[in-house]
Protein backbone atom coordinates (compact mmCIF):
# COMPACT_ATOMS: atom_id res chain seq x y z
CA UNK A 1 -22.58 41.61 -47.55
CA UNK A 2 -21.78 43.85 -44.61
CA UNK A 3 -20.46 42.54 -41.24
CA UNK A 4 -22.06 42.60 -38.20
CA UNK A 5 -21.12 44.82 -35.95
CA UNK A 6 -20.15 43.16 -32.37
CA UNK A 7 -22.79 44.52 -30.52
CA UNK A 8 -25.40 42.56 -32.88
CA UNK A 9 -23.38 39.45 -32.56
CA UNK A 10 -23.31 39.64 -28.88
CA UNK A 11 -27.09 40.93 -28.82
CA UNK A 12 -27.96 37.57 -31.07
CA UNK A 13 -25.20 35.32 -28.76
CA UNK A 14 -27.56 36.63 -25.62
CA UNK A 15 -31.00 36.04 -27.37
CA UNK A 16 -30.32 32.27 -28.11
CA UNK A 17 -28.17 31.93 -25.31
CA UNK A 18 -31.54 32.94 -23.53
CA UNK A 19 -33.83 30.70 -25.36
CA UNK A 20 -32.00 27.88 -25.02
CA UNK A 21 -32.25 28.70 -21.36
CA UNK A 22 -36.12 29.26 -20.96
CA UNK A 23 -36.66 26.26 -22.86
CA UNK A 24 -34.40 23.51 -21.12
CA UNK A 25 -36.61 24.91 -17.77
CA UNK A 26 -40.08 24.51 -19.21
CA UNK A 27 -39.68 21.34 -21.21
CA UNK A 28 -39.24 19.60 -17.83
CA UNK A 29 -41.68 18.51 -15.59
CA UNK A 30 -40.29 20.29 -12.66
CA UNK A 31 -41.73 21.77 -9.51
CA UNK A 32 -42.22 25.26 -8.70
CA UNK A 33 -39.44 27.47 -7.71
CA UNK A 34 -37.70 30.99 -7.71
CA UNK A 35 -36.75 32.67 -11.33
CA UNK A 36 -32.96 31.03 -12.03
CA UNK A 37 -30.67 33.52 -13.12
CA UNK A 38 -28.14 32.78 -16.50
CA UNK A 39 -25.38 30.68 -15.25
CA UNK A 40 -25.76 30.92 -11.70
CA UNK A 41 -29.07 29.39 -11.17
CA UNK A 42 -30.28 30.19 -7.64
CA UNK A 43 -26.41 30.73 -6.11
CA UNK A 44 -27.16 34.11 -5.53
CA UNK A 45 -29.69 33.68 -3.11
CA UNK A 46 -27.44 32.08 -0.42
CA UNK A 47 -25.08 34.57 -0.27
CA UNK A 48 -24.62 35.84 2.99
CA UNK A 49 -27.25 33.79 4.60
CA UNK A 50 -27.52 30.89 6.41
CA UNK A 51 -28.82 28.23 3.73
CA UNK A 52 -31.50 26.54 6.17
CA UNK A 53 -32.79 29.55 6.82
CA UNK A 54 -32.35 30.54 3.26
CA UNK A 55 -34.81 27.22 2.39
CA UNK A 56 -37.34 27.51 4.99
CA UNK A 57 -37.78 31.13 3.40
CA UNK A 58 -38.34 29.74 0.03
CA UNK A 59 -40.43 26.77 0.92
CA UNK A 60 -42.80 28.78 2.78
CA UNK A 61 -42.72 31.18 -0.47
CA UNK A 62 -42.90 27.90 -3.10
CA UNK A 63 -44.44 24.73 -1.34
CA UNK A 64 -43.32 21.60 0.50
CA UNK A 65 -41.67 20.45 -3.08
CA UNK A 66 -39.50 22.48 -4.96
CA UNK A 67 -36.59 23.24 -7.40
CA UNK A 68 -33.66 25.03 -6.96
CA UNK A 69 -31.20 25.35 -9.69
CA UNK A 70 -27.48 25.57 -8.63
CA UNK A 71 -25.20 26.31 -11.49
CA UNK A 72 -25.24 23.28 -13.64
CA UNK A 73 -26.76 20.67 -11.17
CA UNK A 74 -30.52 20.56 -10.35
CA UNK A 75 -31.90 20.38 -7.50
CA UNK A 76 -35.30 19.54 -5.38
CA UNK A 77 -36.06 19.88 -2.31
CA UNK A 78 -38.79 18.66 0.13
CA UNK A 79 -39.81 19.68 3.29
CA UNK A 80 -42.83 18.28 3.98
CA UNK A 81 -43.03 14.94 6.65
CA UNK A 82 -45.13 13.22 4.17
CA UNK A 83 -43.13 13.93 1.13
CA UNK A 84 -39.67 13.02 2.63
CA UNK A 85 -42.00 9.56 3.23
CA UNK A 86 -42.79 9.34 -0.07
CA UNK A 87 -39.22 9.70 -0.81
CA UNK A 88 -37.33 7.53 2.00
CA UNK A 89 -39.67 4.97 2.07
CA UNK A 90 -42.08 4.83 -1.27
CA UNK A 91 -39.83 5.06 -3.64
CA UNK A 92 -36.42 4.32 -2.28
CA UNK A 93 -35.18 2.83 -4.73
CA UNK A 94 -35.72 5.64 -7.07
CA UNK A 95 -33.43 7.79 -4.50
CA UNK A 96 -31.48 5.34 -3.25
CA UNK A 97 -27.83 6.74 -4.73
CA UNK A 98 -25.97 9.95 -3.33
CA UNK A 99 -24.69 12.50 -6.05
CA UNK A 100 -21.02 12.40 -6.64
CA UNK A 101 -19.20 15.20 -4.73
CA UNK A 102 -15.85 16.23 -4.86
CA UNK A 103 -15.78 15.73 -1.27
CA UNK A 104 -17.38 12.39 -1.22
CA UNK A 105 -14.26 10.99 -4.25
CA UNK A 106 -11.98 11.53 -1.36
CA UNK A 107 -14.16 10.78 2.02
CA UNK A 108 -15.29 7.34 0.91
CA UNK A 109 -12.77 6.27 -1.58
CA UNK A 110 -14.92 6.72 -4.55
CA UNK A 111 -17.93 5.25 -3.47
CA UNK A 112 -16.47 2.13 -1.36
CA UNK A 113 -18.65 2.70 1.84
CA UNK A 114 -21.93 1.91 2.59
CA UNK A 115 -23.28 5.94 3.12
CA UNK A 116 -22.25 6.67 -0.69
CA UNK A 117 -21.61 3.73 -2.31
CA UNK A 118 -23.80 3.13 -5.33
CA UNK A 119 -27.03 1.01 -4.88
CA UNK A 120 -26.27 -2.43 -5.75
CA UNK A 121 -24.67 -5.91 -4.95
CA UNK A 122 -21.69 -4.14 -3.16
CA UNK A 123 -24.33 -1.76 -1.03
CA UNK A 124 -25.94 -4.49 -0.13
CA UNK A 125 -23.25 -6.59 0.91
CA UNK A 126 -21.87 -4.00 2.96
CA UNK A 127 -25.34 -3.41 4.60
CA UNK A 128 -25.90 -7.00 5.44
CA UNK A 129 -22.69 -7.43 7.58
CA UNK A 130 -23.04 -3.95 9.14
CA UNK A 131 -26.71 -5.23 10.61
CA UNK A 132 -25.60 -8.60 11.13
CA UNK A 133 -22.26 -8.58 12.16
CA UNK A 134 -21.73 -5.21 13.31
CA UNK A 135 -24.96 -3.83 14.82
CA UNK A 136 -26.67 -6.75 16.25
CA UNK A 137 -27.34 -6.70 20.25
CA UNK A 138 -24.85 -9.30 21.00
CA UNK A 139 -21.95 -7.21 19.72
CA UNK A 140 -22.70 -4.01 21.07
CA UNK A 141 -23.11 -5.52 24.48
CA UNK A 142 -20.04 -7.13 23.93
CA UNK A 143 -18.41 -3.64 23.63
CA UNK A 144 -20.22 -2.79 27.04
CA UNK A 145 -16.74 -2.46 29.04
CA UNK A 146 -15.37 -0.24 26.75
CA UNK A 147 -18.06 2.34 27.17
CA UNK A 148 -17.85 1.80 31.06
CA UNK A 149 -13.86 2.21 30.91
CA UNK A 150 -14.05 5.31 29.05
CA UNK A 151 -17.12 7.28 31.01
CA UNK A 152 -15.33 5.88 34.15
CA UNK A 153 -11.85 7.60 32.82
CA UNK A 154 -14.07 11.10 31.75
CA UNK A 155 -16.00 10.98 35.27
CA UNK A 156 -12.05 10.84 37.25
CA UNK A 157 -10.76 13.49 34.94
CA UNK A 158 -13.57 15.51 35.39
CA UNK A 159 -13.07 14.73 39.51
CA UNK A 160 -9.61 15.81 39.34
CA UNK A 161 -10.12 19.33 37.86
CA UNK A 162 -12.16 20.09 40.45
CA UNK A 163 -12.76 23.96 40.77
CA UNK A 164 -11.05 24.71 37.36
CA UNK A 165 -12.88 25.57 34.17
CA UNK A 166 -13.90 22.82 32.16
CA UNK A 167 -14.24 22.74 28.28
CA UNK A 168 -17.47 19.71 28.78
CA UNK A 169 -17.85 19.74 24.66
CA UNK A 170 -14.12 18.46 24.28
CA UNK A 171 -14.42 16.53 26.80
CA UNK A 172 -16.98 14.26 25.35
CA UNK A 173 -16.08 14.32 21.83
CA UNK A 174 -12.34 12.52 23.28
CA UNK A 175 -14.55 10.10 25.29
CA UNK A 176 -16.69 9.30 22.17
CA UNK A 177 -13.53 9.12 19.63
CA UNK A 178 -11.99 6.99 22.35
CA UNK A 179 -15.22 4.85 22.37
CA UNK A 180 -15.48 4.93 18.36
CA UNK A 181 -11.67 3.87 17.90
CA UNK A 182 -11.14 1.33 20.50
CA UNK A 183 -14.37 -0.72 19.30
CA UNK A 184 -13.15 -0.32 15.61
CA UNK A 185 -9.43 -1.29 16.13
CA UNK A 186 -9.69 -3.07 20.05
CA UNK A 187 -7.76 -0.24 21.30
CA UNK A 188 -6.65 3.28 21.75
CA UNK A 189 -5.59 4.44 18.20
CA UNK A 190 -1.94 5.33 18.35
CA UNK A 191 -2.53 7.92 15.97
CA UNK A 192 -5.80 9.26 17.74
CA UNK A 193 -5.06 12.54 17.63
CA UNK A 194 -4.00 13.28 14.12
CA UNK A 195 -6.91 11.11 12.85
CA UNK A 196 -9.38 13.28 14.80
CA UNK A 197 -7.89 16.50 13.42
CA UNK A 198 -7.87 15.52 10.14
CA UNK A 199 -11.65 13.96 10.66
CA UNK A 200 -12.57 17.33 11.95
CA UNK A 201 -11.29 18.85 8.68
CA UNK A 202 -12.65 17.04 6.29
CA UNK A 203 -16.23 17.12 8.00
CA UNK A 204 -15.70 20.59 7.76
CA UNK A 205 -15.13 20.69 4.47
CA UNK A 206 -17.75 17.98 3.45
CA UNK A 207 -20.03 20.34 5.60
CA UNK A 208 -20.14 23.69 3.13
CA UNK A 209 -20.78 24.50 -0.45
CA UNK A 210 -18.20 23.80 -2.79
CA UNK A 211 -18.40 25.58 -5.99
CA UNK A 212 -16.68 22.73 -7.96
CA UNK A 213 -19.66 20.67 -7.20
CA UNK A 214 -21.80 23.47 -9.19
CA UNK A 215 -19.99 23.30 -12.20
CA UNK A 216 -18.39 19.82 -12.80
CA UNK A 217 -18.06 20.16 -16.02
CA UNK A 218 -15.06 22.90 -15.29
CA UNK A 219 -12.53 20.54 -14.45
CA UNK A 220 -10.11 23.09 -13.34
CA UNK A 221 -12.58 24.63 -10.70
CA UNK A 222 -11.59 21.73 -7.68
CA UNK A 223 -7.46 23.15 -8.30
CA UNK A 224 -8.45 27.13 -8.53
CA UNK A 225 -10.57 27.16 -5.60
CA UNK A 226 -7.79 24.80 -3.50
CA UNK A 227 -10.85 22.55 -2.34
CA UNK A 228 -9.01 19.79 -3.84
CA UNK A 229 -5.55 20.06 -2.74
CA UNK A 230 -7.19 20.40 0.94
CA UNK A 231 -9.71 17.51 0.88
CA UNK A 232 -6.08 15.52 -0.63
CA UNK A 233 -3.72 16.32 2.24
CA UNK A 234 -6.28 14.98 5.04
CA UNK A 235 -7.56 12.06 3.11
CA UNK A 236 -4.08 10.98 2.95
CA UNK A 237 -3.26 11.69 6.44
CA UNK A 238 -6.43 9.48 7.38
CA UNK A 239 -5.64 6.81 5.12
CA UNK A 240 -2.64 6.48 6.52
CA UNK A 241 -3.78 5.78 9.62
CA UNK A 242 -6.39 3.14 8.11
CA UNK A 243 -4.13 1.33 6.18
CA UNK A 244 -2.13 0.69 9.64
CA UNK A 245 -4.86 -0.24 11.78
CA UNK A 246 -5.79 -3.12 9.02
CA UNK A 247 -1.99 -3.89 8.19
CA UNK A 248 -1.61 -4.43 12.03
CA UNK A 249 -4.87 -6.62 12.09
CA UNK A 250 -3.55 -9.02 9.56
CA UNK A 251 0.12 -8.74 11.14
CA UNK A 252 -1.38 -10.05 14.49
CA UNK A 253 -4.32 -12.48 13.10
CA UNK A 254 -3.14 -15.30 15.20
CA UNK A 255 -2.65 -13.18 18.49
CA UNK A 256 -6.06 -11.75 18.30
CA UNK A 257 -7.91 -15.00 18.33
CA UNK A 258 -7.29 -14.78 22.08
CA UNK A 259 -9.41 -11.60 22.21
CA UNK A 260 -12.67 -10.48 21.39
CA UNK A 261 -13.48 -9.65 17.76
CA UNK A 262 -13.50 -5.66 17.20
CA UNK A 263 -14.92 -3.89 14.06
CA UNK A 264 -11.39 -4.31 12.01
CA UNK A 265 -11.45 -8.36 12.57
CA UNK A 266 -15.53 -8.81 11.52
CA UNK A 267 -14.46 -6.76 8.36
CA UNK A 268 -11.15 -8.93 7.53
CA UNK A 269 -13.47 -12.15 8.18
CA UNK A 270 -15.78 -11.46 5.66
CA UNK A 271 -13.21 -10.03 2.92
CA UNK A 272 -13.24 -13.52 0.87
CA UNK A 273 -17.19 -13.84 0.81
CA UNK A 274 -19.25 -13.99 -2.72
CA UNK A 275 -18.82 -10.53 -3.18
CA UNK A 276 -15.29 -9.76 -2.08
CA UNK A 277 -14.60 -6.42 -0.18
CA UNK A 278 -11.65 -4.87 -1.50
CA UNK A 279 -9.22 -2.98 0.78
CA UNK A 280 -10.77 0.31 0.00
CA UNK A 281 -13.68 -0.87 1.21
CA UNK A 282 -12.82 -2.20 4.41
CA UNK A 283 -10.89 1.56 5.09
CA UNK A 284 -14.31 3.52 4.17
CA UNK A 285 -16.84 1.79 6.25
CA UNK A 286 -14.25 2.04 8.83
CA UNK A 287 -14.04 5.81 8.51
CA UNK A 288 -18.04 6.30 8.11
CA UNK A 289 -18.11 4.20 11.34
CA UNK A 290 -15.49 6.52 13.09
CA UNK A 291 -17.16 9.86 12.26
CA UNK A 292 -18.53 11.15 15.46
């Protein structure tokens, strides 16, 4: 029996390779959609564009409901009012979990928050005291005086550079981290600055495309790109700071009964409750609430 040559064996690698392709697309029940190339999917059609614009292009070219295939993970997306209803509000529940992200392993602690953490007991837990505790008008009046210090502190700073150039965008963002942080911890955050540098980066990176996210099955993919060793070094920094701010909280329990209850002490309070919240949780939905 004579051996193949390689060029058959590749030939017959690319036909089945090829079948197995076309057939994995139209045995699902999937929306319409642009052609997916081998491999990449749809990648290559948001190269060098912006990806909104990118999606508007291909949703007035494919409907209000559509799929996009990127790399390994697939994807559909709706822009319609009605759909996104359907979606949100129909069948929630259906939806009601974020994928897992490289970014989001690091961000939240694994799922600990109440943005990304899966839907269940623990979500709902975590929703309950953020409505009832957290977000209820009697506690954001309560925080009333610190929004008045802080505007009152941005309007005299603004007074005193009178006839100088002023950057008005970094201006606000301090007053609002200053806002953010003092009704979280009940004060200026020593470490204000470093935490909103490294907040800054990792919204950036939680912000773009991440190839590792495309192919999770290539474990090696979050090291070779150096998305992983980044996301590390300021969820580290960040934590840091966290595990401070609720170290001095339970360091000073009996000296803050004096004073009003911030974010940090509502969180503490309800740590022991039926469905415990561990440390890591307390640390993420501070850091969701922080995000500007």
């Amino acid at each position: 029996m004579e051996l193949l040559n390689p060029f058959s064996l590749l030939f017959t690698f690319a036909c089945v390779f090829l079948a197995l392709f076309i057939s994995q697309n139209l045995s699902k029940n999937l929306p319409p959609g642009p052609w997916k190339l081998p491999l990449l999917g749809n990648i290559h059609q948001f190269v060098g564009a912006l990806p909104h614009q990118t999606l508007r292009n291909l949703a007035n070219q494919f409907g209000p409901l559509m799929h996009l295939q990127l790399g390994e993970k697939s994807h559909i997306i709706v822009s319609s009012a009605d759909i996104a209803k359907q979606v949100m509000k129909t069948h929630d529940a259906i939806f009601a979990n974020r994928p897992h992200l490289l970014a989001s392993k690091f961000f939240d602690y694994g799922g600990c928050d109440i943005a990304f953490s899966p839907y269940g007991k623990t979500w709902r837990q975590l929703k309950k005291i953020c409505i009832s505790e957290l977000l209820n008008a009697k506690h954001v009046q309560s925080l009333r005086h610190i929004r008045e210090e802080e505007v009152a502190k941005l309007v005299r700073n603004m007074c005193a550079k009178e006839g100088s150039i002023v950057n008005l965008t970094k201006e606000i963002e301090s007053v609002t981290n200053a806002i953010i942080a003092r009704a979280a911890d009940g004060k200026r955050c020593k470490d204000q600055e470093t935490f909103i540098s490294s907040m800054a980066q990792m919204l950036q990176l939680l912000g773009g495309f991440s190839i590792a996210d495309f192919y999770p099955s290539i474990k090696i993919l979050p090291f070779l790109t150096g998305m992983k060793s980044k996301l590390g070094r300021a969820q580290r920094e960040i934590d840091q700071i966290l595990e401070n701010m609720v170290k001095d909280h339970k360091e000073n329990k009996n000296s803050h009964r004096e004073m009003q209850e911030d974010f940090i002490d509502i969180l503490l309070k309800t740590h022991n409750r039926e469905i415990p919240l561990t440390l890591n949780n307390i640390k993420a939905v501070i850091w969701v609430k922080d995000m500007p």
